[in-house]
C-alpha atoms as a PDB file:
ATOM      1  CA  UNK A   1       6.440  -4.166   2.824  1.00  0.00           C
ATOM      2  CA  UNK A   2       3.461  -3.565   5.263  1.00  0.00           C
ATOM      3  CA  UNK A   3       3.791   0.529   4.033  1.00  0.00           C
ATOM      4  CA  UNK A   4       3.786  -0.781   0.852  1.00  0.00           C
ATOM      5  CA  UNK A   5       0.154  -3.104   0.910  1.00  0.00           C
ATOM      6  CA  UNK A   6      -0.939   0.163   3.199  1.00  0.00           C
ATOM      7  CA  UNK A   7      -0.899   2.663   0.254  1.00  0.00           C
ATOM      8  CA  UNK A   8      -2.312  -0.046  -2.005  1.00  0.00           C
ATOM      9  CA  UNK A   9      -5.408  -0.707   0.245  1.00  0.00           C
ATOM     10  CA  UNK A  10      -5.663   2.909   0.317  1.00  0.00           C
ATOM     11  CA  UNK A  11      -5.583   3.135  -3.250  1.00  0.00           C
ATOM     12  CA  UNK A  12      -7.417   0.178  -3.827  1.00  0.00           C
ATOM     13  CA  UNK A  13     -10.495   1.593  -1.427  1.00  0.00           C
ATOM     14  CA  UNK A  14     -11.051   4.855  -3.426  1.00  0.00           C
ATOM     15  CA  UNK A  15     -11.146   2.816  -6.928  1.00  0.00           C
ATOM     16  CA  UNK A  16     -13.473   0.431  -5.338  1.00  0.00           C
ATOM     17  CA  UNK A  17     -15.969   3.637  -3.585  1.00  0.00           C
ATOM     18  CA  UNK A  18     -15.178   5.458  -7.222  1.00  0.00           C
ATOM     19  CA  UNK A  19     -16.686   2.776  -9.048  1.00  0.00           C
ATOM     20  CA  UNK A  20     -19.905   1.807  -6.859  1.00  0.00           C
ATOM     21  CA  UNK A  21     -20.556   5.195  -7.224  1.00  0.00           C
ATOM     22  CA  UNK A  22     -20.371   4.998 -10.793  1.00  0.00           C
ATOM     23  CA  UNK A  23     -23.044   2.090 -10.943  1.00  0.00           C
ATOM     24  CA  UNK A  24     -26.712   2.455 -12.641  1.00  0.00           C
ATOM     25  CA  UNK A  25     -29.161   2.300  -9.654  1.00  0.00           C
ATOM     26  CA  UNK A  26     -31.534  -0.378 -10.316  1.00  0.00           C
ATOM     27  CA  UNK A  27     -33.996   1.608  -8.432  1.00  0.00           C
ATOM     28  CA  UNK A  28     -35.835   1.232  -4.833  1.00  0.00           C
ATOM     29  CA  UNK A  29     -32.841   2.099  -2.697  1.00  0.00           C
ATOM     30  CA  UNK A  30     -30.182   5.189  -1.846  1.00  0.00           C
ATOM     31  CA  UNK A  31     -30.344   6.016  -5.811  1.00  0.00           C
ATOM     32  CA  UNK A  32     -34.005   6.876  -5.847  1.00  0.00           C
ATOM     33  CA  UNK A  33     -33.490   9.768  -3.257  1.00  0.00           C
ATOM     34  CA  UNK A  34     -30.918  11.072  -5.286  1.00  0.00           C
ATOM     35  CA  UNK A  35     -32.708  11.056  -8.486  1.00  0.00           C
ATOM     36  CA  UNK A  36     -31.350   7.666 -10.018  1.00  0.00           C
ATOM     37  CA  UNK A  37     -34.679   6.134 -10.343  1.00  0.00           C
ATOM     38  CA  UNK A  38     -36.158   8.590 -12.832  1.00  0.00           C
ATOM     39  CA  UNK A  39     -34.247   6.735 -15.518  1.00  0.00           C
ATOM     40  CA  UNK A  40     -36.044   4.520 -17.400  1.00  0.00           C
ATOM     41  CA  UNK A  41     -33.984   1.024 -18.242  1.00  0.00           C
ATOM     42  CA  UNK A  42     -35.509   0.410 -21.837  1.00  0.00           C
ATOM     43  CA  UNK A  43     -32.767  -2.091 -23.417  1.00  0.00           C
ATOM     44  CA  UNK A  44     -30.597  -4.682 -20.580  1.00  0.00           C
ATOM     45  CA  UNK A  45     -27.218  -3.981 -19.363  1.00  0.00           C
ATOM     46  CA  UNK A  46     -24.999  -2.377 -22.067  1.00  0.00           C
ATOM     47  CA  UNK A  47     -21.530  -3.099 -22.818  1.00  0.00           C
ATOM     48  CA  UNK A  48     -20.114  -0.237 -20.640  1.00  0.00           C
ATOM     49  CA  UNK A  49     -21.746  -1.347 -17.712  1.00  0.00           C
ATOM     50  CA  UNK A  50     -20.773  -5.176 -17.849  1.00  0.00           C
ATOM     51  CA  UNK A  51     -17.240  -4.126 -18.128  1.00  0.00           C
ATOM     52  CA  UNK A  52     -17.619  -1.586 -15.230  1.00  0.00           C
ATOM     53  CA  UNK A  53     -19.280  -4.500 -12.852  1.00  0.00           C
ATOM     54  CA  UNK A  54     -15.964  -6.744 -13.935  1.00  0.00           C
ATOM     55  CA  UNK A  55     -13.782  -4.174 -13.055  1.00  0.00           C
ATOM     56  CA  UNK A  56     -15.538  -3.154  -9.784  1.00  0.00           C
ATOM     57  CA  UNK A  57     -14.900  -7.026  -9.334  1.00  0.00           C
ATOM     58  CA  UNK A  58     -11.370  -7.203  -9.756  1.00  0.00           C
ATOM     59  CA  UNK A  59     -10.785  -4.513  -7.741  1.00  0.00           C
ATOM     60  CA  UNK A  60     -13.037  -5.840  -4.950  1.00  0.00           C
ATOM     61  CA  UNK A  61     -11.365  -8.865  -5.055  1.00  0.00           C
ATOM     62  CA  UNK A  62      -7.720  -6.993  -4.947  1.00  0.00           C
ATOM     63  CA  UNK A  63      -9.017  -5.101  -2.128  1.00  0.00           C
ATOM     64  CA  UNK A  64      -9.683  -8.445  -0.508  1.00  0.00           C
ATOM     65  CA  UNK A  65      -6.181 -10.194  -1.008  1.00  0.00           C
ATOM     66  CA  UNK A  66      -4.472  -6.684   0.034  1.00  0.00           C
ATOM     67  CA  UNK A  67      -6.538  -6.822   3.600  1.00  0.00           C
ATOM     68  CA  UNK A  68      -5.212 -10.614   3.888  1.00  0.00           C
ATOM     69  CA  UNK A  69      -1.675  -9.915   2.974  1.00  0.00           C
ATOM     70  CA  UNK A  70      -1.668  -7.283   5.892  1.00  0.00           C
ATOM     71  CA  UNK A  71      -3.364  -9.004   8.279  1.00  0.00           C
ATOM     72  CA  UNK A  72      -1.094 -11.994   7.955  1.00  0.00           C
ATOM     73  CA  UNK A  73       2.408  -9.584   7.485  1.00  0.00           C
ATOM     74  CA  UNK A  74       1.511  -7.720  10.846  1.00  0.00           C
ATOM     75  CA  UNK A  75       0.547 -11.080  12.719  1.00  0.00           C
ATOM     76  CA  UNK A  76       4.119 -12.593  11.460  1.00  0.00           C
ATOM     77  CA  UNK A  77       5.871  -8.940  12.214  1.00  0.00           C
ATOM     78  CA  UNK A  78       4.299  -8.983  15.827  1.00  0.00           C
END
């Protein structure tokens, strides 16, 4: 079981860097050095990018619950 919640945090952890990487950059940080902030943002968020903050969510929050599950399976194993 603890192999099992392993692979998913591992999984879990490239999703979650896949999709921060995948974010707009709102400008004045990492994203301006690597050319994010010559974008202009004429209209608010767009559709795409709501759904890709819920996902990014989700999986954050899966990401979360995996790191508790093995924490508490290798404190009971031990």
């Amino acid at each position: 079981m603890v192999i099992g919640f392993s692979i998913a945090l591992i999984v879990f952890s490239l999703l979650l860097m896949m999709l921060v990487l995948m974010h707009k950059g709102k400008g004045g940080g990492l994203s301006d050095m690597f050319g994010g902030g010559m974008q202009s943002s004429v209209g608010g968020s767009s559709v795409a990018e709501r759904n890709l903050d819920r996902i990014t969510i989700v999986i954050g929050l899966l990401w979360f619950a995996c790191i508790i599950t093995l924490g508490l399976l290798m404190k009971l194993d031990s």
